[in-house]
C-alpha atoms as a PDB file:
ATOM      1  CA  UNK A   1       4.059  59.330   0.550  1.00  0.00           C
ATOM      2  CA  UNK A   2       4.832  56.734   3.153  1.00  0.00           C
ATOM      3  CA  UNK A   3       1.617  55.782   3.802  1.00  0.00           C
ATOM      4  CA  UNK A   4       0.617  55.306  -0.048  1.00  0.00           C
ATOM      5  CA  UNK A   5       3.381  53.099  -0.257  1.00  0.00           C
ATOM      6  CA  UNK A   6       1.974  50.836   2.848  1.00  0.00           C
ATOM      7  CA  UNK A   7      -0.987  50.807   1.565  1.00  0.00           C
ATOM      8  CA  UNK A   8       0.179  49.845  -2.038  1.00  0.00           C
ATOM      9  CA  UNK A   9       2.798  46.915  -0.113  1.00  0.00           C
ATOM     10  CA  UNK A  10      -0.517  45.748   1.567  1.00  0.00           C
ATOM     11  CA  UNK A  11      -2.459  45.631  -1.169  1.00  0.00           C
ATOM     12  CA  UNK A  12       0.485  43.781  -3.021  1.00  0.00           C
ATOM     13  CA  UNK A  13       0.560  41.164  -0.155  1.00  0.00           C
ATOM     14  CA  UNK A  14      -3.636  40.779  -0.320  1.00  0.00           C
ATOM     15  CA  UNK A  15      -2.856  39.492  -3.840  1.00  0.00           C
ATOM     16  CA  UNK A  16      -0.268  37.448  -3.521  1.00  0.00           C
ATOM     17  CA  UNK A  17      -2.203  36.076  -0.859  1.00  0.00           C
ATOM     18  CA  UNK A  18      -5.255  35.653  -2.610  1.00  0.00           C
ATOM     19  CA  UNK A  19      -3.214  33.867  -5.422  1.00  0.00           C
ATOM     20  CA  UNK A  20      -1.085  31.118  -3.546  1.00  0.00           C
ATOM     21  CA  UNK A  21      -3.313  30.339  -0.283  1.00  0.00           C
ATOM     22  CA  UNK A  22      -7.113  31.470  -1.553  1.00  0.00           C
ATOM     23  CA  UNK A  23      -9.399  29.663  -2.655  1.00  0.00           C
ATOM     24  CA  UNK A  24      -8.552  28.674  -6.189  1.00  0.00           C
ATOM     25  CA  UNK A  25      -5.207  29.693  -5.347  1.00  0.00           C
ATOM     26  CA  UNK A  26      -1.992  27.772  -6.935  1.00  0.00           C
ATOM     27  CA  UNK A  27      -1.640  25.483  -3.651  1.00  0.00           C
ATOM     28  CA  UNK A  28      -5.076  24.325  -4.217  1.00  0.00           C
ATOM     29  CA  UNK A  29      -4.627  24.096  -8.031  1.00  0.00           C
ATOM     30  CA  UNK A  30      -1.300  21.804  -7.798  1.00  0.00           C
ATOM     31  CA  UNK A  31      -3.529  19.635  -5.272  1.00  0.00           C
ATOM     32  CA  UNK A  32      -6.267  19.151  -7.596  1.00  0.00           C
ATOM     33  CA  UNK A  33      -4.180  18.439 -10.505  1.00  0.00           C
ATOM     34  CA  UNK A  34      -2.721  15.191  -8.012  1.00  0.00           C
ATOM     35  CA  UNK A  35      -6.169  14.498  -7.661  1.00  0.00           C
ATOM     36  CA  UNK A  36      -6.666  14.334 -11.089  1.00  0.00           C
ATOM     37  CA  UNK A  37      -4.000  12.239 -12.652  1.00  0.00           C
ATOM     38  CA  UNK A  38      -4.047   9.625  -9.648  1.00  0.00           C
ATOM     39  CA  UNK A  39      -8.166   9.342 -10.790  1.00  0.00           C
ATOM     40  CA  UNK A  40      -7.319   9.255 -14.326  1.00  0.00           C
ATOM     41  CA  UNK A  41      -4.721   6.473 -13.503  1.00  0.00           C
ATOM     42  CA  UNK A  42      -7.442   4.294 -11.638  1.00  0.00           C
ATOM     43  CA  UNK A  43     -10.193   4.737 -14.253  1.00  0.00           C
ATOM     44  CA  UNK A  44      -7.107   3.767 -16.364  1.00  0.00           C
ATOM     45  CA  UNK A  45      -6.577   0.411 -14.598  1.00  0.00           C
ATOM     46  CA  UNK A  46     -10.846  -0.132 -14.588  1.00  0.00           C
ATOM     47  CA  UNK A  47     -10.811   0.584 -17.922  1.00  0.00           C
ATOM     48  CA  UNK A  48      -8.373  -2.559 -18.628  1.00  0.00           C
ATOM     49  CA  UNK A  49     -10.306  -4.715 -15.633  1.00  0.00           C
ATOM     50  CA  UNK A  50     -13.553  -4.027 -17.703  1.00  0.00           C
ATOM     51  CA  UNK A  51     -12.367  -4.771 -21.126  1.00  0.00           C
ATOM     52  CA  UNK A  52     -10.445  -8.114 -19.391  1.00  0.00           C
ATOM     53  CA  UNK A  53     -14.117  -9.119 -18.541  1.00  0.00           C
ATOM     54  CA  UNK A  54     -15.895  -7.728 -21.428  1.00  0.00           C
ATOM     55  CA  UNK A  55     -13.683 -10.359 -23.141  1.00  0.00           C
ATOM     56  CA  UNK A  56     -14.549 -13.315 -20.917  1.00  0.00           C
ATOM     57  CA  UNK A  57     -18.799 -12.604 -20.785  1.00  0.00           C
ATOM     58  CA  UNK A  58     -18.379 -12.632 -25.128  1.00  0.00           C
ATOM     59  CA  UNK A  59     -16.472 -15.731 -24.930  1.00  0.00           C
ATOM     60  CA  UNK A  60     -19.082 -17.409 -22.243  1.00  0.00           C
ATOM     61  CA  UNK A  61     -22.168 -16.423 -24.509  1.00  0.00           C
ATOM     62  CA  UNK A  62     -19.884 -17.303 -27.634  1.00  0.00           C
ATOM     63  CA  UNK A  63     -19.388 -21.403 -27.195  1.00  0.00           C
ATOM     64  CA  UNK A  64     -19.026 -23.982 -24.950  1.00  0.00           C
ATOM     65  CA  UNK A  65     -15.151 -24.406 -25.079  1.00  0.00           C
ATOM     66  CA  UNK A  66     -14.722 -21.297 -22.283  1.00  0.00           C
ATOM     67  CA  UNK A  67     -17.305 -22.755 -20.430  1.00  0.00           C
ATOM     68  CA  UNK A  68     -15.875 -26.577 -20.397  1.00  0.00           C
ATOM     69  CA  UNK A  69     -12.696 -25.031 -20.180  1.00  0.00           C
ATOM     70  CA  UNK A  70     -13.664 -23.437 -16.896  1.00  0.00           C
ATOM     71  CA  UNK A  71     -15.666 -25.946 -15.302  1.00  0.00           C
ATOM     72  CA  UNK A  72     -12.628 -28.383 -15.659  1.00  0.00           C
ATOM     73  CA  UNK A  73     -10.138 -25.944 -14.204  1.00  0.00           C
ATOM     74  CA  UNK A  74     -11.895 -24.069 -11.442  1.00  0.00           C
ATOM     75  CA  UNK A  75     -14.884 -26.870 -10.446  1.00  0.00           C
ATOM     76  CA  UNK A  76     -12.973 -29.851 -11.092  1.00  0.00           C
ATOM     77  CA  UNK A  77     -15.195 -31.209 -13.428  1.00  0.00           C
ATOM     78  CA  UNK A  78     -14.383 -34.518 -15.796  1.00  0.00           C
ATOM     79  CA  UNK A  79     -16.829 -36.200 -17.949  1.00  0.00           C
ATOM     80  CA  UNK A  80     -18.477 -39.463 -17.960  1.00  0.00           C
ATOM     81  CA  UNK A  81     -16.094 -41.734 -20.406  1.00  0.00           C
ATOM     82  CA  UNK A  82     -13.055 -39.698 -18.632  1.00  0.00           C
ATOM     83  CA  UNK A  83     -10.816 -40.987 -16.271  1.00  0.00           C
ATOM     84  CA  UNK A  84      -9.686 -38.420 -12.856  1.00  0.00           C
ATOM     85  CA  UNK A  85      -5.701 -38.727 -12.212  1.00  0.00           C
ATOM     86  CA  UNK A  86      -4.861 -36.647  -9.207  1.00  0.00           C
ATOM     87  CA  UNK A  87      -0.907 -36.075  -8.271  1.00  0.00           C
ATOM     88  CA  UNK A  88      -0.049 -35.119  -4.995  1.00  0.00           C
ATOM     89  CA  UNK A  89       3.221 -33.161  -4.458  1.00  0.00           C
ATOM     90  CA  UNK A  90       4.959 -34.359  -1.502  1.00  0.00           C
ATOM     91  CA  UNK A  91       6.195 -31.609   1.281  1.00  0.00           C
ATOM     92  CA  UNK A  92       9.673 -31.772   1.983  1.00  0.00           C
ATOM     93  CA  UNK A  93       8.415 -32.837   5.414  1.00  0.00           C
ATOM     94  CA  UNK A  94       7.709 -36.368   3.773  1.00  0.00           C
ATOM     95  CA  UNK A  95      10.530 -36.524   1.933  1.00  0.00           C
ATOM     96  CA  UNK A  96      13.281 -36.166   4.989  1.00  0.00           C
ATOM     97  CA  UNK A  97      11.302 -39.167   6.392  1.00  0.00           C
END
């Protein structure tokens, strides 16, 4: 009777630890379901990247206001009857002088 019972115990702890540390046990389940939400999170946040320049590549190919409007901001650009003001911001350096 004893030994049935070992073996029964044994086969009890085979199971349990087939089902927490095996492969496709619930350690490795929990791990992968991390996995998953901190991917889903990142396509997430590509997602909203990729709509953010969907938006700008239909406004380029729309009209030329996006395109003037970044050629003035990011190259500097001015046109010909236009005239350039720059302002320089002193450092507080300059001013204590």
């Amino acid at each position: 009777m004893r030994i049935l019972l070992l073996i029964l115990l044994s086969l009890i702890a085979l199971v349990q630890y087939s089902l927490w540390l095996g492969k496709g046990g619930w350690l490795q389940v929990r791990d992968m379901d991390r996995q998953i939400r901190a991917q889903q999170q990142a396509n997430q946040k590509m997602q909203e990247r990729n709509a953010a320049i969907d938006a700008d590549v239909k406004d380029l190919k729309q009209g030329y206001a996006a395109i003037e409007e970044r050629a003035r901001s990011k190259l500097g650009m001015v046109k010909d009857d236009e005239i350039f003001f720059q302002v320089i911001k002193s450092s507080p350096q300059q001013k204590e002088k």
